[in-house]
N, C-alpha and C. Protein backbone atom coordinates (compact mmCIF):
# COMPACT_ATOMS: atom_id res chain seq x y z
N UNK A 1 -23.03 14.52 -32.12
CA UNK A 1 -23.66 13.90 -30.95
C UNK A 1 -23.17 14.61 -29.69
N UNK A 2 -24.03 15.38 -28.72
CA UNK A 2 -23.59 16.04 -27.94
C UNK A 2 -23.45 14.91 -26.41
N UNK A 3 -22.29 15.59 -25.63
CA UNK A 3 -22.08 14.78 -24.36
C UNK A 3 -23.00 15.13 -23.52
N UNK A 4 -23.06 13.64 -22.44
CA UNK A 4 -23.73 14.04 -21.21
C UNK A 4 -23.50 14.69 -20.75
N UNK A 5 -24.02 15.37 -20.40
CA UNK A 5 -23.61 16.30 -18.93
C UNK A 5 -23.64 15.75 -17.47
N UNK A 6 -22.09 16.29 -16.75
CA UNK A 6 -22.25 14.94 -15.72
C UNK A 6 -23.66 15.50 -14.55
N UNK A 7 -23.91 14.86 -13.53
CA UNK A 7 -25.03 14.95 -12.76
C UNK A 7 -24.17 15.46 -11.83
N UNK A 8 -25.00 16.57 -11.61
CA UNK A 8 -23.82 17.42 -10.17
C UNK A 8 -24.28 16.31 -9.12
N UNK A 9 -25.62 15.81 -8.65
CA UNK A 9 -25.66 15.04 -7.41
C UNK A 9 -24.85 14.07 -7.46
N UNK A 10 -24.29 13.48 -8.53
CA UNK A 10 -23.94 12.30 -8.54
C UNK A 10 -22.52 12.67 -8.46
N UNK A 11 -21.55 13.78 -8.56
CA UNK A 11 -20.83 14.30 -8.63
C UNK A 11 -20.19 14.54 -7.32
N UNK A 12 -21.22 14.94 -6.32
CA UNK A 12 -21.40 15.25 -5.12
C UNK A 12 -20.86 14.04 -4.01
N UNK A 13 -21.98 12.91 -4.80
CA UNK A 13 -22.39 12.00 -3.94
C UNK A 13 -20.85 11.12 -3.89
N UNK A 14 -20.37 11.26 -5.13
CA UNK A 14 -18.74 10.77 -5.42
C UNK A 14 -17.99 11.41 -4.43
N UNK A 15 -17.75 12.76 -4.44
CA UNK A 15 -16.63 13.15 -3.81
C UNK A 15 -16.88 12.57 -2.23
N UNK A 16 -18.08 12.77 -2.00
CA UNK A 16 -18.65 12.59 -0.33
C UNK A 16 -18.02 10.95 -0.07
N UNK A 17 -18.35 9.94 -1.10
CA UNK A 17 -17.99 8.82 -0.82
C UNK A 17 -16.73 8.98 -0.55
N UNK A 18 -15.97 9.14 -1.30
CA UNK A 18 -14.00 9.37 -1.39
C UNK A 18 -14.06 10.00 -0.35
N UNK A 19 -14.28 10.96 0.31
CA UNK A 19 -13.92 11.65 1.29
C UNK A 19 -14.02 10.65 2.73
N UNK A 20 -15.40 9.98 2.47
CA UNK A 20 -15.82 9.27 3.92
C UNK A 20 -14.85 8.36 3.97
N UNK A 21 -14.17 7.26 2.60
CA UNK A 21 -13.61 6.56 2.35
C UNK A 21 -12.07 6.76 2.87
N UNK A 22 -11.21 7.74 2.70
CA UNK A 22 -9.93 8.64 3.04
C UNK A 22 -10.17 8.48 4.53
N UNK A 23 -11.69 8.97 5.19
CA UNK A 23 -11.52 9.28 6.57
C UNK A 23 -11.46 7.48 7.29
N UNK A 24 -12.50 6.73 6.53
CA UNK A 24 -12.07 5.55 7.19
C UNK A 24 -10.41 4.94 7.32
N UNK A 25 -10.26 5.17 6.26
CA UNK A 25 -8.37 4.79 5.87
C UNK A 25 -7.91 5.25 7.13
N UNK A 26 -7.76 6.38 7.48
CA UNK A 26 -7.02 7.36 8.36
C UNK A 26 -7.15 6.89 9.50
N UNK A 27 -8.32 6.77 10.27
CA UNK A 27 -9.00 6.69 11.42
C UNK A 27 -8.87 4.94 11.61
N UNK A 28 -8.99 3.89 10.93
CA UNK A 28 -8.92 2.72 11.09
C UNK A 28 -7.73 2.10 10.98
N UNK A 29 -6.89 2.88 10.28
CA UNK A 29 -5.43 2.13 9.75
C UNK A 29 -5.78 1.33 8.62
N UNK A 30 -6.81 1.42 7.50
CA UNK A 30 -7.11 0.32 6.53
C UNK A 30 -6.21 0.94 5.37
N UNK A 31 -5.45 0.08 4.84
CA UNK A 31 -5.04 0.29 3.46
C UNK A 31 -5.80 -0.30 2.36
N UNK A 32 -7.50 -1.13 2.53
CA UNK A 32 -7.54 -1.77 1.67
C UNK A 32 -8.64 -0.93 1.08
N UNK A 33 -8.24 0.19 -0.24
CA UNK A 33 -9.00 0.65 -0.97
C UNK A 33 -10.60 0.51 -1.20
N UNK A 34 -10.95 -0.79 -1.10
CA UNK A 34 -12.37 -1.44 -1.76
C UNK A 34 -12.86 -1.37 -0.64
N UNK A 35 -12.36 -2.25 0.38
CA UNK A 35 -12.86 -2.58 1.82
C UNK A 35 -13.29 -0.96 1.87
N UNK A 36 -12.23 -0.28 2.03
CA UNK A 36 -12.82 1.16 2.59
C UNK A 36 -14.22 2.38 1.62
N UNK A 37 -14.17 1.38 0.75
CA UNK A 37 -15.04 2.43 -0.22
C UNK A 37 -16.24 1.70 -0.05
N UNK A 38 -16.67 0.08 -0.19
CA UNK A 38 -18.01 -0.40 0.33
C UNK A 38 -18.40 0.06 1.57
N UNK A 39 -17.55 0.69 2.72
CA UNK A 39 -17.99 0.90 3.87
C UNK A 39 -18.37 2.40 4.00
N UNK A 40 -18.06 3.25 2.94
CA UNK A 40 -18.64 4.00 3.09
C UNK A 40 -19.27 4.53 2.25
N UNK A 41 -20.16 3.38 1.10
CA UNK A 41 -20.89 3.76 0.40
C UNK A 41 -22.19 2.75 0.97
N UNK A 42 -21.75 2.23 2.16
CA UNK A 42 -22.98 1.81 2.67
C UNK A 42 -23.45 2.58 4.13
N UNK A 43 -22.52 3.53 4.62
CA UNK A 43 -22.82 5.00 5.30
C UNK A 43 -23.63 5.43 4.73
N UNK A 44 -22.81 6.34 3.66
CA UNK A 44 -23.90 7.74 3.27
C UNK A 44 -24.84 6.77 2.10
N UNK A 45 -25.48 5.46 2.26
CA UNK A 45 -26.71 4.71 1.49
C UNK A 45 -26.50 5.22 0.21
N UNK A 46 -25.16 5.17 -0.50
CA UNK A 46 -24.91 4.93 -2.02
C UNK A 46 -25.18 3.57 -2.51
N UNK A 47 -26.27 2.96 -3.80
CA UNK A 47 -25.94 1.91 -4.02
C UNK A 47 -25.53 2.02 -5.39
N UNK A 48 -25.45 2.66 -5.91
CA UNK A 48 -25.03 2.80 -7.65
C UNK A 48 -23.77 2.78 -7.51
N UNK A 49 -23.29 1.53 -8.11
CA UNK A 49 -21.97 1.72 -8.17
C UNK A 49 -21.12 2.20 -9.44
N UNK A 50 -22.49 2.83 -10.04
CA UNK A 50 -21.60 4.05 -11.12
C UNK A 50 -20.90 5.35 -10.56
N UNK A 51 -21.34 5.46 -9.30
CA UNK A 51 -21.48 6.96 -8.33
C UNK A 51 -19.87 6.75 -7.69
N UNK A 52 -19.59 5.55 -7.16
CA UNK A 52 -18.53 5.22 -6.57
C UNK A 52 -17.48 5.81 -7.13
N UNK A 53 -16.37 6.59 -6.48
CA UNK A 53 -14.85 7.44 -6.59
C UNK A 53 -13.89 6.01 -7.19
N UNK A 54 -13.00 6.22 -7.98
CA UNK A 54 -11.81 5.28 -8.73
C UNK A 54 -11.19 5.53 -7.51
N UNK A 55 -10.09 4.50 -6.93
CA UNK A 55 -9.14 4.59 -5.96
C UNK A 55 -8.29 5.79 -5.97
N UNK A 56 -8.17 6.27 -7.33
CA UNK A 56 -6.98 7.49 -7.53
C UNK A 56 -8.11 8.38 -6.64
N UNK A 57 -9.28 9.04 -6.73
CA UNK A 57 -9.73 9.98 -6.30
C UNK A 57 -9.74 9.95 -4.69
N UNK A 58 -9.98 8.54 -4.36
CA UNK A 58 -10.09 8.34 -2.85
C UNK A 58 -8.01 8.26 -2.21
N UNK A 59 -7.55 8.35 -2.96
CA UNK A 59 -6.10 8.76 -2.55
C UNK A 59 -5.97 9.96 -2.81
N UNK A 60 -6.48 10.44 -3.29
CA UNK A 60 -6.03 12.60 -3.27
C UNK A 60 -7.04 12.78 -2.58
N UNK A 61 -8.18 12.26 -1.77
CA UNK A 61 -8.84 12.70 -0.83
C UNK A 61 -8.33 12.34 0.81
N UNK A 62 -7.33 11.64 0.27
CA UNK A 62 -6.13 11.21 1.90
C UNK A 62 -5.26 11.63 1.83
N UNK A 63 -4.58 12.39 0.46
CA UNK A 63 -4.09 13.69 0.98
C UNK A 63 -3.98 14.50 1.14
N UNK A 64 -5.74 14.94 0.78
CA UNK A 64 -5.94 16.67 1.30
C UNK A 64 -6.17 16.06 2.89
N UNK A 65 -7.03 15.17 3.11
CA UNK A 65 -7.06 14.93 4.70
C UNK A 65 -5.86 15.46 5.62
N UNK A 66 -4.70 14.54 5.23
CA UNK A 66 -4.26 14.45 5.89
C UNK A 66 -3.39 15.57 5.84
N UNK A 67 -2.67 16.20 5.13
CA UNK A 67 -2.62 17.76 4.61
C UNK A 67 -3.40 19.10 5.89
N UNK A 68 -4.65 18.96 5.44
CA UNK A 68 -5.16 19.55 6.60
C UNK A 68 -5.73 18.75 7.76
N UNK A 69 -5.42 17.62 8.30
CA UNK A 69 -5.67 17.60 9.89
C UNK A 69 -4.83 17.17 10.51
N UNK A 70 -3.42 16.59 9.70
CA UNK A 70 -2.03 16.58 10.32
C UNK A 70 -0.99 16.84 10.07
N UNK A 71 -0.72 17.60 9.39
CA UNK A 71 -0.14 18.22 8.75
C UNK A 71 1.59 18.05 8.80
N UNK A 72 2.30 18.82 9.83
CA UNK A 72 3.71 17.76 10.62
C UNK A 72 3.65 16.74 10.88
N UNK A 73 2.62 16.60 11.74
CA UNK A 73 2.42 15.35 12.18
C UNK A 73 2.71 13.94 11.35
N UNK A 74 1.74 13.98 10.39
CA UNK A 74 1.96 13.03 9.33
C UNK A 74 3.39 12.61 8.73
N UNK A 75 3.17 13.83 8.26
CA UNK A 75 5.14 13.67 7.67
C UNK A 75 6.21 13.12 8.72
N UNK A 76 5.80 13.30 9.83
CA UNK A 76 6.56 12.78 10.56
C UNK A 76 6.12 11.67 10.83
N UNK A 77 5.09 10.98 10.87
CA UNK A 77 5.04 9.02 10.77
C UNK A 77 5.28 8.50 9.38
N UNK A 78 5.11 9.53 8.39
CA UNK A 78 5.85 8.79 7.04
C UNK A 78 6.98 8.18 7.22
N UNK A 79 7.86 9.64 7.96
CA UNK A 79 9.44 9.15 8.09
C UNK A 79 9.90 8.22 9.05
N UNK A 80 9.19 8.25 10.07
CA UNK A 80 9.51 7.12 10.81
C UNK A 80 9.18 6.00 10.51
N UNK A 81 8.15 5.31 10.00
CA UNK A 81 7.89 4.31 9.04
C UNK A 81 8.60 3.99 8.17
N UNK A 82 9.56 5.44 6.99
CA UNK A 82 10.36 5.11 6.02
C UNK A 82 11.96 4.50 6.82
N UNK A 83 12.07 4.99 8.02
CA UNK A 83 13.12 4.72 8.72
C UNK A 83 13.44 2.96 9.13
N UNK A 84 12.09 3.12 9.52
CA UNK A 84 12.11 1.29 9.59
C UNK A 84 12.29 0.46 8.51
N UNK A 85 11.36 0.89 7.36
CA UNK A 85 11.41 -0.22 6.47
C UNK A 85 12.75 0.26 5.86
N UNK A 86 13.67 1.06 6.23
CA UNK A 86 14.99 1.11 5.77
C UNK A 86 15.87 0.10 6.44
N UNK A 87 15.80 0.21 7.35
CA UNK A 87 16.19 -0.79 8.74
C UNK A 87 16.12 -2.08 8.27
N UNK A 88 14.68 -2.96 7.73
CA UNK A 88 14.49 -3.66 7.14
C UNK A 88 14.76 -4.35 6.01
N UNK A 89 14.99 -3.27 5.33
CA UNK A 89 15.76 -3.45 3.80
C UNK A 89 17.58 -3.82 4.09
N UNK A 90 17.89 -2.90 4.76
CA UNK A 90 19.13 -3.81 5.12
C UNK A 90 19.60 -4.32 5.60
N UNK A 91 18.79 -4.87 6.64
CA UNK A 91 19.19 -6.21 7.09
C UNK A 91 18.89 -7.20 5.55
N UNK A 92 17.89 -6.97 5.23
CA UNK A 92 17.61 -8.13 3.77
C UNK A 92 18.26 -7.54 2.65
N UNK A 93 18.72 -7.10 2.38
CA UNK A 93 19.92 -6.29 1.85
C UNK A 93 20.59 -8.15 0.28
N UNK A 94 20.43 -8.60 0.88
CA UNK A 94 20.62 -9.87 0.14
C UNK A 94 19.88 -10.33 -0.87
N UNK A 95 18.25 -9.94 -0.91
CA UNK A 95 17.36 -10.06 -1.50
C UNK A 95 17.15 -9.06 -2.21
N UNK A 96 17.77 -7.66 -2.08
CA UNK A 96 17.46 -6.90 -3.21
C UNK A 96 15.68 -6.12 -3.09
N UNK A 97 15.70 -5.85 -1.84
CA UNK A 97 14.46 -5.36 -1.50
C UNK A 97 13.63 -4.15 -1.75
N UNK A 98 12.96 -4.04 -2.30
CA UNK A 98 12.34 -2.67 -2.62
C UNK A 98 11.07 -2.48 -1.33
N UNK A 99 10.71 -1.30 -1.71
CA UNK A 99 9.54 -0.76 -0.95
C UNK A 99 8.58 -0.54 -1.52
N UNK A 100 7.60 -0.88 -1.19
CA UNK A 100 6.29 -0.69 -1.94
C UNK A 100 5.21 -0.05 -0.90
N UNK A 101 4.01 0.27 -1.86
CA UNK A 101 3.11 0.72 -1.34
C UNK A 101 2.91 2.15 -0.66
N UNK A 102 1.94 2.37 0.55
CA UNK A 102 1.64 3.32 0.82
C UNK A 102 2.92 4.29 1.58
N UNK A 103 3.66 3.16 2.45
CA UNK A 103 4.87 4.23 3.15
C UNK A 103 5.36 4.38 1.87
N UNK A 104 5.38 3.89 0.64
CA UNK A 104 6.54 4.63 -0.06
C UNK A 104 5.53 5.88 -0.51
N UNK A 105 4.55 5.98 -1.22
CA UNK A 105 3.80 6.60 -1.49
C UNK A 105 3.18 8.34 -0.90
N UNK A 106 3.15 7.63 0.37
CA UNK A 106 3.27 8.77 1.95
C UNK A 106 1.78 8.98 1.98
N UNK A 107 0.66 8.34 1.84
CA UNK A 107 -0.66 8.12 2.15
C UNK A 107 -0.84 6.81 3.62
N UNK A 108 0.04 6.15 3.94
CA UNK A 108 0.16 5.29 5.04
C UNK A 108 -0.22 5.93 6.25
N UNK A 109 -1.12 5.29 7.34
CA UNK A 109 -1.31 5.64 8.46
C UNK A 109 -0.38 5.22 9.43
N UNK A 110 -0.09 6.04 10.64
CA UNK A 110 0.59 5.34 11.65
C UNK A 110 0.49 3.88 11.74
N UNK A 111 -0.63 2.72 11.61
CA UNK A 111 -0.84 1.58 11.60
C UNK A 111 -0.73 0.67 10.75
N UNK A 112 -0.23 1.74 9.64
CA UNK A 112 0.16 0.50 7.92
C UNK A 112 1.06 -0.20 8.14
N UNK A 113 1.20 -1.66 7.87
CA UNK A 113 2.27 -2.78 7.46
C UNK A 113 3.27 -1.57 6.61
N UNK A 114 4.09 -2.20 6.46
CA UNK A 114 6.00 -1.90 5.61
C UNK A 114 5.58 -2.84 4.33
N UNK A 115 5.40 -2.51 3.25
CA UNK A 115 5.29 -3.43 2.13
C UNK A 115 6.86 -3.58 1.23
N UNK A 116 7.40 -4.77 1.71
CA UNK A 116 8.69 -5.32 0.43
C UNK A 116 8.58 -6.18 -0.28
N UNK A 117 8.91 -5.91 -1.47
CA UNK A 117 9.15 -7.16 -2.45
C UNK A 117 11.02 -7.38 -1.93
N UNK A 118 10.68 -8.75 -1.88
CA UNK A 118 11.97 -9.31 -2.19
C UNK A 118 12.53 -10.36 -3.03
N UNK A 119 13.53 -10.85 -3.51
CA UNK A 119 13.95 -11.11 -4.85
C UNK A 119 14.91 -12.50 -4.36
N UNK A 120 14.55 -13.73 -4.62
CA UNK A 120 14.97 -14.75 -4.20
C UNK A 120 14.93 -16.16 -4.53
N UNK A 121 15.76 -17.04 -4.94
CA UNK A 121 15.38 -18.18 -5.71
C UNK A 121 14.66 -19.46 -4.76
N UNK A 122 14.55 -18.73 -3.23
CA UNK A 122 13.72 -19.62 -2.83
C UNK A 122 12.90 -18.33 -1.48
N UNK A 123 11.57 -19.01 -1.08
CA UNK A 123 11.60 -18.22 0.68
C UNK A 123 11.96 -18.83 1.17
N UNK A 124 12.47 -19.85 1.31
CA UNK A 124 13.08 -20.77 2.31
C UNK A 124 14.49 -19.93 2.95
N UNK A 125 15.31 -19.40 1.82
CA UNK A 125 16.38 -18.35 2.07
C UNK A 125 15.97 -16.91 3.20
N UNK A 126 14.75 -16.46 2.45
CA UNK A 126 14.50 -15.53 3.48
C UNK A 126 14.11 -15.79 4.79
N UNK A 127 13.44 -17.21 4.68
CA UNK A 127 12.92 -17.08 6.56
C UNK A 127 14.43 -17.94 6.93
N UNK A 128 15.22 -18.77 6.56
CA UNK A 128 16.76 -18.67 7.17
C UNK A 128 17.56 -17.57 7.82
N UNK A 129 17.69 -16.55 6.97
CA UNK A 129 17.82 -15.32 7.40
C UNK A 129 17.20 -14.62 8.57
N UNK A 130 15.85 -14.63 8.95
CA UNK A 130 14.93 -14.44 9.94
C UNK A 130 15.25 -15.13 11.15
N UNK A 131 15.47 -16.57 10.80
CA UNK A 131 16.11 -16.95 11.73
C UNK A 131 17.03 -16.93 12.56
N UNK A 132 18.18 -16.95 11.41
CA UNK A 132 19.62 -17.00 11.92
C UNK A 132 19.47 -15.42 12.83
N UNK A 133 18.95 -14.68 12.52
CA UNK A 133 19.33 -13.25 13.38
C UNK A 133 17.93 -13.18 14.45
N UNK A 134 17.06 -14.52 14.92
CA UNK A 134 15.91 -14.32 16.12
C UNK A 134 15.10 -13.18 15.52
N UNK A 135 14.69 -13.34 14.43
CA UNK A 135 13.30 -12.71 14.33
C UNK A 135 12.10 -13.26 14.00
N UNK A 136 11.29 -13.22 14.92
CA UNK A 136 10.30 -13.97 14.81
C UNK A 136 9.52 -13.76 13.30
N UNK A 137 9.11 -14.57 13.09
CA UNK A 137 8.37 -14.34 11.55
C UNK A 137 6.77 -15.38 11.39
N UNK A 138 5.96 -14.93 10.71
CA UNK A 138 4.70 -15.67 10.49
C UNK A 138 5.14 -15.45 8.75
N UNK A 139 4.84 -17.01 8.39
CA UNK A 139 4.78 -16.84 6.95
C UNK A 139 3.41 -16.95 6.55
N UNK A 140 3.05 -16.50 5.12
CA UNK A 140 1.87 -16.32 4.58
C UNK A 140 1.70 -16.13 3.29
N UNK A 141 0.69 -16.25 2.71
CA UNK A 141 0.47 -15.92 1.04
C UNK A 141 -0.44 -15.03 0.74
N UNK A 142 0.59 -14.35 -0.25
CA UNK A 142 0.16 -12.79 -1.08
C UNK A 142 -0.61 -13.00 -2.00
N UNK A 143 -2.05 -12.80 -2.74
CA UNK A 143 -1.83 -12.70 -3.86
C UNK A 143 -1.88 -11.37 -4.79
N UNK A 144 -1.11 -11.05 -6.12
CA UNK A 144 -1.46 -9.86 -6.13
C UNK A 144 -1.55 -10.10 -7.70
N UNK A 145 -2.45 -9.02 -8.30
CA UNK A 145 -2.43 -8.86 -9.62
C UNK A 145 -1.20 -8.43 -10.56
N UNK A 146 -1.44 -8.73 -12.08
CA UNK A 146 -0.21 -8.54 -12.97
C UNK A 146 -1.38 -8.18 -14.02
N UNK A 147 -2.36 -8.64 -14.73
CA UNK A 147 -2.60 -8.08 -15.58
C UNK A 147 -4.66 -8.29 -15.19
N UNK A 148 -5.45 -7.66 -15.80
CA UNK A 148 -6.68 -7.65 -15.58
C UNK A 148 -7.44 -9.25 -15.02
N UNK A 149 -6.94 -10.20 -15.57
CA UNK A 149 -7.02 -11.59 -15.34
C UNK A 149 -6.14 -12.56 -15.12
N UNK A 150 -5.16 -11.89 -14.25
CA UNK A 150 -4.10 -12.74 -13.70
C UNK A 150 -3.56 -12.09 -12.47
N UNK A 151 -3.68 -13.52 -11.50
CA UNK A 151 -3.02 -13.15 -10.24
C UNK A 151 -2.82 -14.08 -9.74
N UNK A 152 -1.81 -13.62 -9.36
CA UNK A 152 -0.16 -14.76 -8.76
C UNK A 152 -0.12 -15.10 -7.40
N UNK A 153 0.20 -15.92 -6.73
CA UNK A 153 0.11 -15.98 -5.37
C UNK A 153 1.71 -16.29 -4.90
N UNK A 154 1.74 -15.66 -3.99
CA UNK A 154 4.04 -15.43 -3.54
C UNK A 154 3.77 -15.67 -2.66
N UNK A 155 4.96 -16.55 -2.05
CA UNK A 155 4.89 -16.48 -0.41
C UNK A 155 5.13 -14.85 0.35
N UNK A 156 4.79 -15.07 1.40
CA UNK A 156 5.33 -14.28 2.23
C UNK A 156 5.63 -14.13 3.48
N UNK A 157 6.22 -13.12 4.64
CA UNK A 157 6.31 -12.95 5.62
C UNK A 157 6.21 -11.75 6.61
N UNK A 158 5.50 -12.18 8.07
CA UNK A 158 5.35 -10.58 7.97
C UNK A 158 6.16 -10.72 9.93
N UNK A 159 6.57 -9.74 10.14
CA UNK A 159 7.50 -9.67 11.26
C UNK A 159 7.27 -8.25 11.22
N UNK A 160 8.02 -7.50 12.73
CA UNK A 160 8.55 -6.48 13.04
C UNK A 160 10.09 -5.88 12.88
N UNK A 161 10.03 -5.14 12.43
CA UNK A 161 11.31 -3.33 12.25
C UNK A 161 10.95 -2.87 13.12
N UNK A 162 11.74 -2.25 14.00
CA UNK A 162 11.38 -1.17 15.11
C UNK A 162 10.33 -1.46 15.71
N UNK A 163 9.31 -0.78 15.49
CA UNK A 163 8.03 -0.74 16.23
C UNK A 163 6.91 -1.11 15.35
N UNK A 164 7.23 -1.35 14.04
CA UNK A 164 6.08 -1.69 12.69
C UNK A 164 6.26 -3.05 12.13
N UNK A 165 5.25 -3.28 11.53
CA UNK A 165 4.90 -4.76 10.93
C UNK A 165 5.92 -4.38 9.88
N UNK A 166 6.39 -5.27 9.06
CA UNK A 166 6.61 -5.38 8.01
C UNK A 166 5.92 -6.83 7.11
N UNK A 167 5.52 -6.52 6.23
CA UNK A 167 5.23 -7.68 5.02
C UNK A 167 5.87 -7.82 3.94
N UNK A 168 6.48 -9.22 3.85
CA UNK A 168 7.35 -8.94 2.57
C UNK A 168 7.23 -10.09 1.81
N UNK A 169 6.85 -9.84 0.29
CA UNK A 169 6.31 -10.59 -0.27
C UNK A 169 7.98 -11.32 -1.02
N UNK A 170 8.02 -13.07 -1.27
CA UNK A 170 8.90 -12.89 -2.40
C UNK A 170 8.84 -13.00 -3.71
N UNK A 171 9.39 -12.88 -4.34
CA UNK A 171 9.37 -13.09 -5.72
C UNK A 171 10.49 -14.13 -6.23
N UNK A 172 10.28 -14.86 -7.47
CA UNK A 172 11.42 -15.28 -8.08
C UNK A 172 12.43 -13.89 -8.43
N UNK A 173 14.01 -14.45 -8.80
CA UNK A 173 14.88 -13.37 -9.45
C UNK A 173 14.63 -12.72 -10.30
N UNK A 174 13.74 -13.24 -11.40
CA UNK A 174 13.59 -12.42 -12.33
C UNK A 174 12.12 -11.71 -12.22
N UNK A 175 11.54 -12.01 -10.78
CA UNK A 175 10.08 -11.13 -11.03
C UNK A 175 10.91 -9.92 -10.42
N UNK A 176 11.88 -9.11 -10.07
CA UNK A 176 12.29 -7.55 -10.55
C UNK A 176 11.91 -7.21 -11.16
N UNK A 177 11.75 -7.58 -12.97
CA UNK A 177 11.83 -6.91 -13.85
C UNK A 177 10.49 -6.50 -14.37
N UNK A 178 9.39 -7.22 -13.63
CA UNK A 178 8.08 -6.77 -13.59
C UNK A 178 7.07 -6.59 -12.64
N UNK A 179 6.81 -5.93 -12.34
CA UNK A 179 6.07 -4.93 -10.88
C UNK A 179 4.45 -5.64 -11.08
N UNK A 180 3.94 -6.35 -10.01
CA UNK A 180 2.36 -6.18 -9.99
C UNK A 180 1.45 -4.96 -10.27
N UNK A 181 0.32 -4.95 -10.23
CA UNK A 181 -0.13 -3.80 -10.86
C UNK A 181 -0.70 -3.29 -9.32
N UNK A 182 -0.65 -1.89 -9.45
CA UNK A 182 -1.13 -1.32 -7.99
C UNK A 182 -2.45 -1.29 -8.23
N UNK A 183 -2.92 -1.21 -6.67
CA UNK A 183 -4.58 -1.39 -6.37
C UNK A 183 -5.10 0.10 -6.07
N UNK A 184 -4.14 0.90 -6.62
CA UNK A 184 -4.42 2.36 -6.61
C UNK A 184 -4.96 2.68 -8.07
N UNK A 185 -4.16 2.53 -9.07
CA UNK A 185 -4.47 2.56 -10.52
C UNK A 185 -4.22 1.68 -11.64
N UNK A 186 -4.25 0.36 -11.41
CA UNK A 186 -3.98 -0.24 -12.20
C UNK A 186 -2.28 -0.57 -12.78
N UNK A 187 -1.44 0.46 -12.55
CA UNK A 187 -0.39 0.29 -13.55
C UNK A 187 0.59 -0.39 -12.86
N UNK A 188 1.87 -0.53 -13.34
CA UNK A 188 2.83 -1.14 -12.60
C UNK A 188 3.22 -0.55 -11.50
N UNK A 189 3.29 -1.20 -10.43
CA UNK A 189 3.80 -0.89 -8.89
C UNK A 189 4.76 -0.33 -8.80
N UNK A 190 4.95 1.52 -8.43
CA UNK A 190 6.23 1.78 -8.34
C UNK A 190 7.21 1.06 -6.76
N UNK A 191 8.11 0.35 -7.44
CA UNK A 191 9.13 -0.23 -6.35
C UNK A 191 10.55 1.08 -5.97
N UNK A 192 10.39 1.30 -4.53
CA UNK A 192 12.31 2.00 -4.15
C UNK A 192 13.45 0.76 -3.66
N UNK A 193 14.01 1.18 -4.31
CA UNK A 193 15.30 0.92 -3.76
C UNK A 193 15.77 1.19 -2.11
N UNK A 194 16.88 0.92 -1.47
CA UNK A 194 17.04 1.30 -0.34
C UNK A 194 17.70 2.63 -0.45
N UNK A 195 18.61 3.08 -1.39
CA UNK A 195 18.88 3.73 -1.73
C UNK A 195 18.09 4.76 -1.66
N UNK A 196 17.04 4.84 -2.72
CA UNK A 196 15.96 5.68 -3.14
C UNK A 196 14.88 5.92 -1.39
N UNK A 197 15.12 5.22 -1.12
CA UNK A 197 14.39 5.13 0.63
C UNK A 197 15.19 5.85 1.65
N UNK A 198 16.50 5.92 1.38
CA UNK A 198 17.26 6.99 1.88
C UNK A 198 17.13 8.30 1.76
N UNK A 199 16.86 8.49 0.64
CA UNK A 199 17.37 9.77 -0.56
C UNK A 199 15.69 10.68 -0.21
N UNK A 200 14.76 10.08 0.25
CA UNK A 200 13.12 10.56 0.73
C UNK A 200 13.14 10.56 2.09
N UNK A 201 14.88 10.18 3.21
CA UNK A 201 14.77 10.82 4.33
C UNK A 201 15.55 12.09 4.66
C-alpha cells in the first residue's frame, strides 16, 4: 500500500501559519500557543484544521524568528528575565521552586509572566510569606493538564521580581514528583531548579 504524498500547498500553508503564529507570540507578548495559532489561521483564511502547525513547529518558528530579528537582543531579555525569576526563587527558596515554561525554555518575549511551580502543604504558607516581606500579590487559579483527560486546578499567585510578573502555581509536596504536561508537546513539563537557573546565567 503506497503512502500519501504530502500536499506541498498544504505544506506551505502550514509553515505560513506557524510562522504568522511565532510572529504574533513575539509582537504581542502571547504565550498562549492555540490563542496564537486560531489568530493566525484566521489571517491567512486557513480553515482546515488538518493544515494547522503542532505547537512544536510553531516554537522552532520563534526561534528562527527570533534568531534572525534579535538576535543579542533576545538573549539578553532571556537573561534578564532568568535573573528575576532567580531573584524569585530565592526569596521562595522554602517552597522548593522550579522554573517553568518559556523563560526557562528561552522562546519568552520581553512581556512573558516568570512561570514557578512551588511545593507546599498549603498556599496559605506562600501568600504568608508574600506578606510578611510587603509583596503585593493577586491570588488565582491555574488549571493545567496531567494526562489527555485530566486537569487539575492549583492555586496560584502572581506578583512582581524586578520589573516582571511572576506566576506561581502551588502544588501539594508530593506533586514534585510529577510535572504537568507542557502545552508545547504534550510530555512532562521540564522543571529548573534554582540552581540549574543559575548554571543558564
Amino acid at each position: 500500500m503506497s503512502r500519501q504524498r504530502p500536499n506541498p500547498r498544504a505544506e506551505m500553508l502550514r509553515q505560513a501559519v506557524a510562522e504568522e503564529a511565532a510572529r504574533v507570540m513575539t509582537e504581542q507578548g502571547i504565550d498562549d500557543f492555540l490563542f496564537a495559532k486560531r489568530k493566525a489561521a484566521e489571517r491567512l483564511g486557513v480553515v482546515d484544521a488538518a493544515i494547522l502547525p503542532r505547537n512544536t513547529e510553531i516554537e522552532a518558528a520563534l526561534f528562527a524568528r527570533r534568531r534572525l530579528f534579535s538576535g543579542g537582543r533576545h538573549d539578553a531579555a532571556i537573561a534578564d528575565l532568568r535573573r528575576s525569576a532567580l531573584q524569585a526563587m530565592q526569596f521562595l527558596a522554602d517552597f522548593e521552586p522550579r522554573l517553568v515554561g518559556p523563560v526557562l525554555t528561552g522562546t519568552a518575549s520581553p512581556h512573558s509572566d516568570i512561570n514557578l511551580h512551588l511545593f507546599s502543604e498549603s498556599a496559605e504558607s506562600v501568600s504568608m510569606k508574600l506578606d510578611e516581606r510587603g509583596v503585593p500579590h493577586e491570588p488565582h487559579e491555574r488549571r493545567l493538564r496531567f494526562e489527555r483527560d485530566r486537569i487539575v486546578s492549583f492555586p496560584a499567585f502572581r506578583f512582581v521580581a524586578g520589573n516582571q510578573t511572576v506566576d506561581a502555581v502551588v502544588f501539594p509536596l508530593d506533586g514534585i514528583r510529577q510535572a504537568p504536561s507542557s502545552p508545547v508537546d504534550g510530555k512532562p513539563m521540564r522543571r529548573a531548579t534554582a540552581a540549574e537557573v543559575a548554571a543558564l546565567l
